[in-house]
Protein backbone atom coordinates (compact mmCIF):
# COMPACT_ATOMS: atom_id res chain seq x y z
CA UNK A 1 36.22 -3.24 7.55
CA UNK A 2 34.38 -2.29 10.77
CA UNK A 3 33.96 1.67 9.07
CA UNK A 4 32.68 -0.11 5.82
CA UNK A 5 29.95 -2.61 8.66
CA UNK A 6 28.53 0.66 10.32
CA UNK A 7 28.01 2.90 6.92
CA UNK A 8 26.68 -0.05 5.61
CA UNK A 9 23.96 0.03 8.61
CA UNK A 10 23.70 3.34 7.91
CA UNK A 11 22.30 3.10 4.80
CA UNK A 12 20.06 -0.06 5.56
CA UNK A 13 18.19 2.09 8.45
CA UNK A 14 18.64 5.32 5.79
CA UNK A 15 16.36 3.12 3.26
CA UNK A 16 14.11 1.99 6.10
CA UNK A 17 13.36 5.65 7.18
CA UNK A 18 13.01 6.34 3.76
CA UNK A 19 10.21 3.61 2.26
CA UNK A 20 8.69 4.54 6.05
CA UNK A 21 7.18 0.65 5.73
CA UNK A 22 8.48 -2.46 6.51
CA UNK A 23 10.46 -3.46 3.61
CA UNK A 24 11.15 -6.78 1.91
CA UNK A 25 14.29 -8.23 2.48
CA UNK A 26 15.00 -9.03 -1.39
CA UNK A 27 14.14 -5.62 -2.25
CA UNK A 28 16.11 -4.38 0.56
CA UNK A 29 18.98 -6.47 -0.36
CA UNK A 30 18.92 -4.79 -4.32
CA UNK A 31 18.69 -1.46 -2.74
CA UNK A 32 22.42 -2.06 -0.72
CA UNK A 33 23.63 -3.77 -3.65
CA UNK A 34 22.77 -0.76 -5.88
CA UNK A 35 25.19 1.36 -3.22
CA UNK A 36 27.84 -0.85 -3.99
CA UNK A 37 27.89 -3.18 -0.51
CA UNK A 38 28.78 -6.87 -0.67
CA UNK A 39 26.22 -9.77 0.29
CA UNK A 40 28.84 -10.04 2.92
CA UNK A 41 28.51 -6.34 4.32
CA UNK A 42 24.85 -6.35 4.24
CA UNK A 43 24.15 -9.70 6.49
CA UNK A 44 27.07 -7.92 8.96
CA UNK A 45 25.14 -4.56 8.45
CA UNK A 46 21.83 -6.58 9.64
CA UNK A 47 23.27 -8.11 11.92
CA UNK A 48 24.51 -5.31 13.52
CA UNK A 49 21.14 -3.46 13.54
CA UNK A 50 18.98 -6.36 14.83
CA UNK A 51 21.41 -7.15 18.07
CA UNK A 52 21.05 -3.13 18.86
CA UNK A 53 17.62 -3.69 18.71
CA UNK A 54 16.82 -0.88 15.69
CA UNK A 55 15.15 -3.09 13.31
CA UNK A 56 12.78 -5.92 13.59
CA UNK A 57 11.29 -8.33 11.33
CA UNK A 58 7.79 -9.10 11.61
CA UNK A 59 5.40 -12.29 10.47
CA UNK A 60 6.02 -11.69 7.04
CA UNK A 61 9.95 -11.74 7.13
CA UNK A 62 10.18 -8.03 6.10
CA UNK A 63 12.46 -5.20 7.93
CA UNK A 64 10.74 -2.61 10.15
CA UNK A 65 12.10 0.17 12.66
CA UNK A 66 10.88 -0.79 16.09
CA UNK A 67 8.22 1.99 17.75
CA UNK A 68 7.34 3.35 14.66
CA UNK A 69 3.90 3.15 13.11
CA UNK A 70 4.15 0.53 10.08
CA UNK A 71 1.91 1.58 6.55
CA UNK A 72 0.34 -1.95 4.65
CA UNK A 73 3.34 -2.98 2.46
């Protein structure tokens, strides 16, 4: 379960890096879903990313990579 937890982070920061914006949470949520991770997995993916300080979420609630130059959503 722990294995399934970090390749689940791994994806969330892979789609991150890859919209290279902050993304919506909803839209980031359909984007795990689509790769097959449970509701469950993703909030423990999150979770995981935010207390090891690589994402952020800013004023608007979206996801962002922290020290990296944000593009208008």
């Amino acid at each position: 379960m722990e294995q399934r937890i970090a390749d689940a982070r791994d994806a969330l920061l892979r789609h991150i890096r890859k919209e290279n914006r902050a993304v919506d949470p909803k839209r980031l949520v359909e984007l795990m879903a689509a790769d097959g991770y449970s509701r469950r997995e993703i909030q423990a993916a999150l979770h995981l990313a935010m207390s090891r300080n690589q994402i952020r979420i800013d004023r608007e609630m979206r996801f962002f990579r922290p020290g990296k130059t944000l593009q208008a959503a």
